[in-house]
PDB file of N, CA and C in Angstrom:
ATOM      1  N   UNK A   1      10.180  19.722 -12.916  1.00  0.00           N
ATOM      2  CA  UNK A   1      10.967  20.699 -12.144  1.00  0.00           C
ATOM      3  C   UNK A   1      10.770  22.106 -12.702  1.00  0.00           C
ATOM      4  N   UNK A   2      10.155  22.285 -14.103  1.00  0.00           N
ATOM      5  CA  UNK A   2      11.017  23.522 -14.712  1.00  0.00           C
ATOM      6  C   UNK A   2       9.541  23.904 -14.296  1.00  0.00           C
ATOM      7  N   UNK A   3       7.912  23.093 -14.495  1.00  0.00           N
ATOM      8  CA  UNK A   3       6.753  23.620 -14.228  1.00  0.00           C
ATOM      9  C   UNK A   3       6.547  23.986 -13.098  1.00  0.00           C
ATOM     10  N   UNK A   4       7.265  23.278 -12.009  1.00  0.00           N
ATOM     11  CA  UNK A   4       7.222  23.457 -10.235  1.00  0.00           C
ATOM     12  C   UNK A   4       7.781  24.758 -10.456  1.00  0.00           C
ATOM     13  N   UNK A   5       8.711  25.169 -10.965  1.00  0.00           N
ATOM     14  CA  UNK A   5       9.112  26.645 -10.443  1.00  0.00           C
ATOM     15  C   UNK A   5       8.738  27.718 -11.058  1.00  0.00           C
ATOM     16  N   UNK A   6       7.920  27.740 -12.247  1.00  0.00           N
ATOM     17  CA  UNK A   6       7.033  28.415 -12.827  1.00  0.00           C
ATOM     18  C   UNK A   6       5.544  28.889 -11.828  1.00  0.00           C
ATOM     19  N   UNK A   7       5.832  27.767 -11.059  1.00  0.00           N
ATOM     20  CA  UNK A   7       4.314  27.821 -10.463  1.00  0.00           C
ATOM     21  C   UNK A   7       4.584  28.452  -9.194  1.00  0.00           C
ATOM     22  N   UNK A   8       6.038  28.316  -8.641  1.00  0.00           N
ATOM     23  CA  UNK A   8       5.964  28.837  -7.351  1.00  0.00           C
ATOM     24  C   UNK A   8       6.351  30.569  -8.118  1.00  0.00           C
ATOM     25  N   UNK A   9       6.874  30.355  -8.521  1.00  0.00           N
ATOM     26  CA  UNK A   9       7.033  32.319  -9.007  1.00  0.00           C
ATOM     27  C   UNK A   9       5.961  32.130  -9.064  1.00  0.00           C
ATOM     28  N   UNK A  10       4.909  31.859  -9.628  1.00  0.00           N
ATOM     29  CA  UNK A  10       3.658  32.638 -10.148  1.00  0.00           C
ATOM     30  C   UNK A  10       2.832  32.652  -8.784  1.00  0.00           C
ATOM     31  N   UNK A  11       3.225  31.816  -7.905  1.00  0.00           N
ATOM     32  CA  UNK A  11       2.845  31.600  -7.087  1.00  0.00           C
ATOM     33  C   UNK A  11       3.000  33.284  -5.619  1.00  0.00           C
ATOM     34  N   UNK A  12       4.884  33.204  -5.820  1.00  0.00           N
ATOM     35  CA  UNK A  12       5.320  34.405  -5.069  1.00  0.00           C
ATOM     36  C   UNK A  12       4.568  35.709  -5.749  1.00  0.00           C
ATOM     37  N   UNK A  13       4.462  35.855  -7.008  1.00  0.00           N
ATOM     38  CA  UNK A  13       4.102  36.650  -7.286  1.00  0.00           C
ATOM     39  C   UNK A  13       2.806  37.264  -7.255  1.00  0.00           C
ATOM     40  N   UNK A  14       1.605  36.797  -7.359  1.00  0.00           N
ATOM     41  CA  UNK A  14       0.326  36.822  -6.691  1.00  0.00           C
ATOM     42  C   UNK A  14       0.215  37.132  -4.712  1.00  0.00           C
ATOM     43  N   UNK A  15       1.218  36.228  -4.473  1.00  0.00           N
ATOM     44  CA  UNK A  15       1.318  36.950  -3.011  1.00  0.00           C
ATOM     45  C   UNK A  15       1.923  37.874  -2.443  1.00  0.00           C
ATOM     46  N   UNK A  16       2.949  38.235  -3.632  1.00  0.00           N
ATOM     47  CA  UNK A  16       3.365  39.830  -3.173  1.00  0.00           C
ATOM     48  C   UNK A  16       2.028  40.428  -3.619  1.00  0.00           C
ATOM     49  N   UNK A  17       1.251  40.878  -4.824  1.00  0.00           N
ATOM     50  CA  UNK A  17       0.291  41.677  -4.921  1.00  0.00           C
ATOM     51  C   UNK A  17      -0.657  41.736  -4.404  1.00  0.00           C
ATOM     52  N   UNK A  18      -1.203  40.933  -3.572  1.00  0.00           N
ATOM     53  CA  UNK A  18      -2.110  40.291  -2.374  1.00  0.00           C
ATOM     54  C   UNK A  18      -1.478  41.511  -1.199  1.00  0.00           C
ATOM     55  N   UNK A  19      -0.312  41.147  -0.925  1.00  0.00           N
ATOM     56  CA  UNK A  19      -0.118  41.612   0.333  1.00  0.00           C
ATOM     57  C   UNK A  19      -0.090  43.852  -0.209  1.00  0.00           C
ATOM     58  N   UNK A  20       0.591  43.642  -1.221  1.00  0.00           N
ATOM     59  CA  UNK A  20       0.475  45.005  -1.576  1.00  0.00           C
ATOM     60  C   UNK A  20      -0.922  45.202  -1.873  1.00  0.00           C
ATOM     61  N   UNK A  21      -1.625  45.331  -2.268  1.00  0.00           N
ATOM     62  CA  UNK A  21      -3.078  45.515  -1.932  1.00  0.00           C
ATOM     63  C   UNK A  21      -3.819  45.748  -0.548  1.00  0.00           C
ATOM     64  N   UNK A  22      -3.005  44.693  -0.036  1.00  0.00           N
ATOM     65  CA  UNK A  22      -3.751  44.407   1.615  1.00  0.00           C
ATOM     66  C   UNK A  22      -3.084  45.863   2.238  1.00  0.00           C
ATOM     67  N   UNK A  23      -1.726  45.993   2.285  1.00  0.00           N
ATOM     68  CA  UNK A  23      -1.428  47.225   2.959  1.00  0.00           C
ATOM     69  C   UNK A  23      -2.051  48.756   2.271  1.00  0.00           C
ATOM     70  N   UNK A  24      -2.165  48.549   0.590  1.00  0.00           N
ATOM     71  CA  UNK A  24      -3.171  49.181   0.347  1.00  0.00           C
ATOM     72  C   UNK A  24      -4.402  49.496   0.639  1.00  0.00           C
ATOM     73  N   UNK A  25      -4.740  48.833   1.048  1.00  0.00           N
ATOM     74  CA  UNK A  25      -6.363  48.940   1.416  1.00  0.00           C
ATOM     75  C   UNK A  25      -6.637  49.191   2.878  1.00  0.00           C
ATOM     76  N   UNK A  26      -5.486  48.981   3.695  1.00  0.00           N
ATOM     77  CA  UNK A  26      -5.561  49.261   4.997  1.00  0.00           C
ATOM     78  C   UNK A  26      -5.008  50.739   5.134  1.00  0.00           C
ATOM     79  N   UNK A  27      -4.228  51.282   4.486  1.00  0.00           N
ATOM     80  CA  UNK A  27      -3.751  52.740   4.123  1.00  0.00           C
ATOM     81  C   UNK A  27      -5.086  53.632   3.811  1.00  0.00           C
ATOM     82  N   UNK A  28      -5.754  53.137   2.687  1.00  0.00           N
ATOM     83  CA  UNK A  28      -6.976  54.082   2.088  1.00  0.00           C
ATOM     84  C   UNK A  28      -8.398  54.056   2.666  1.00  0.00           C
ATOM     85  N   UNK A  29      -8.404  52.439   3.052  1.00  0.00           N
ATOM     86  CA  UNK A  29     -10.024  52.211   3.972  1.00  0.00           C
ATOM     87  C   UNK A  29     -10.373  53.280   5.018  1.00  0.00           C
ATOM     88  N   UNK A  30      -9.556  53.804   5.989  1.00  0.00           N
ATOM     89  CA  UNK A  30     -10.113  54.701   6.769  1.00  0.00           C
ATOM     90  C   UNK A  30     -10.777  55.591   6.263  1.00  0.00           C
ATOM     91  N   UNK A  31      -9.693  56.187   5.015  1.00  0.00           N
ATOM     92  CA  UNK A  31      -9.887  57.609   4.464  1.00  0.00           C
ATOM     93  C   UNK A  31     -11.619  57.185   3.566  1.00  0.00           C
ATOM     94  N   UNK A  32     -11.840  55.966   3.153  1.00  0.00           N
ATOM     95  CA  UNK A  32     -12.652  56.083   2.059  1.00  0.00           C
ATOM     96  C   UNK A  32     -14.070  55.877   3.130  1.00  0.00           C
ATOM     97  N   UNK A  33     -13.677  55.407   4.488  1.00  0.00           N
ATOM     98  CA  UNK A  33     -14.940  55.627   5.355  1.00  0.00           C
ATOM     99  C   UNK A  33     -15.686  56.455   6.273  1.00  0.00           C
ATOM    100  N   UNK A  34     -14.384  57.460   6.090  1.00  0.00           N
ATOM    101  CA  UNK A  34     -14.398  58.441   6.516  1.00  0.00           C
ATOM    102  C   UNK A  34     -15.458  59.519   5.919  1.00  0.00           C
ATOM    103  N   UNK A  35     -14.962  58.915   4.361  1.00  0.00           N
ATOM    104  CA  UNK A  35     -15.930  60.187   3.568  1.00  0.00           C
ATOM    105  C   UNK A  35     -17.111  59.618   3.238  1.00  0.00           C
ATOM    106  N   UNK A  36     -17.364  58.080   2.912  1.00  0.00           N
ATOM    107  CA  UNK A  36     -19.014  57.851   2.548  1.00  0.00           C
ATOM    108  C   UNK A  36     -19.710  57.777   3.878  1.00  0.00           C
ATOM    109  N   UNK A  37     -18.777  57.867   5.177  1.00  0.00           N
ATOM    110  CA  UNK A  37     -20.224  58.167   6.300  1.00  0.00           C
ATOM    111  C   UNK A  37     -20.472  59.312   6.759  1.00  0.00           C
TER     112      UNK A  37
END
């Protein structure tokens, strides 16, 4: 029980930074294609 919930935090937690990234990268991608084309 105590490893199951170690794993799902570690679990939530990788998918919050996933998703913060993802909206990151959808925020900056225009701008960064903007300028290398």
């Amino acid at each position: 029980e105590h490893l199951r919930n170690i794993i799902k935090n570690e679990f939530n937690r990788i998918e919050g930074s996933l998703s913060f990234a993802k909206s990151w990268i959808e925020k900056f991608y225009p701008q960064i294609k903007s300028v290398t084309s």
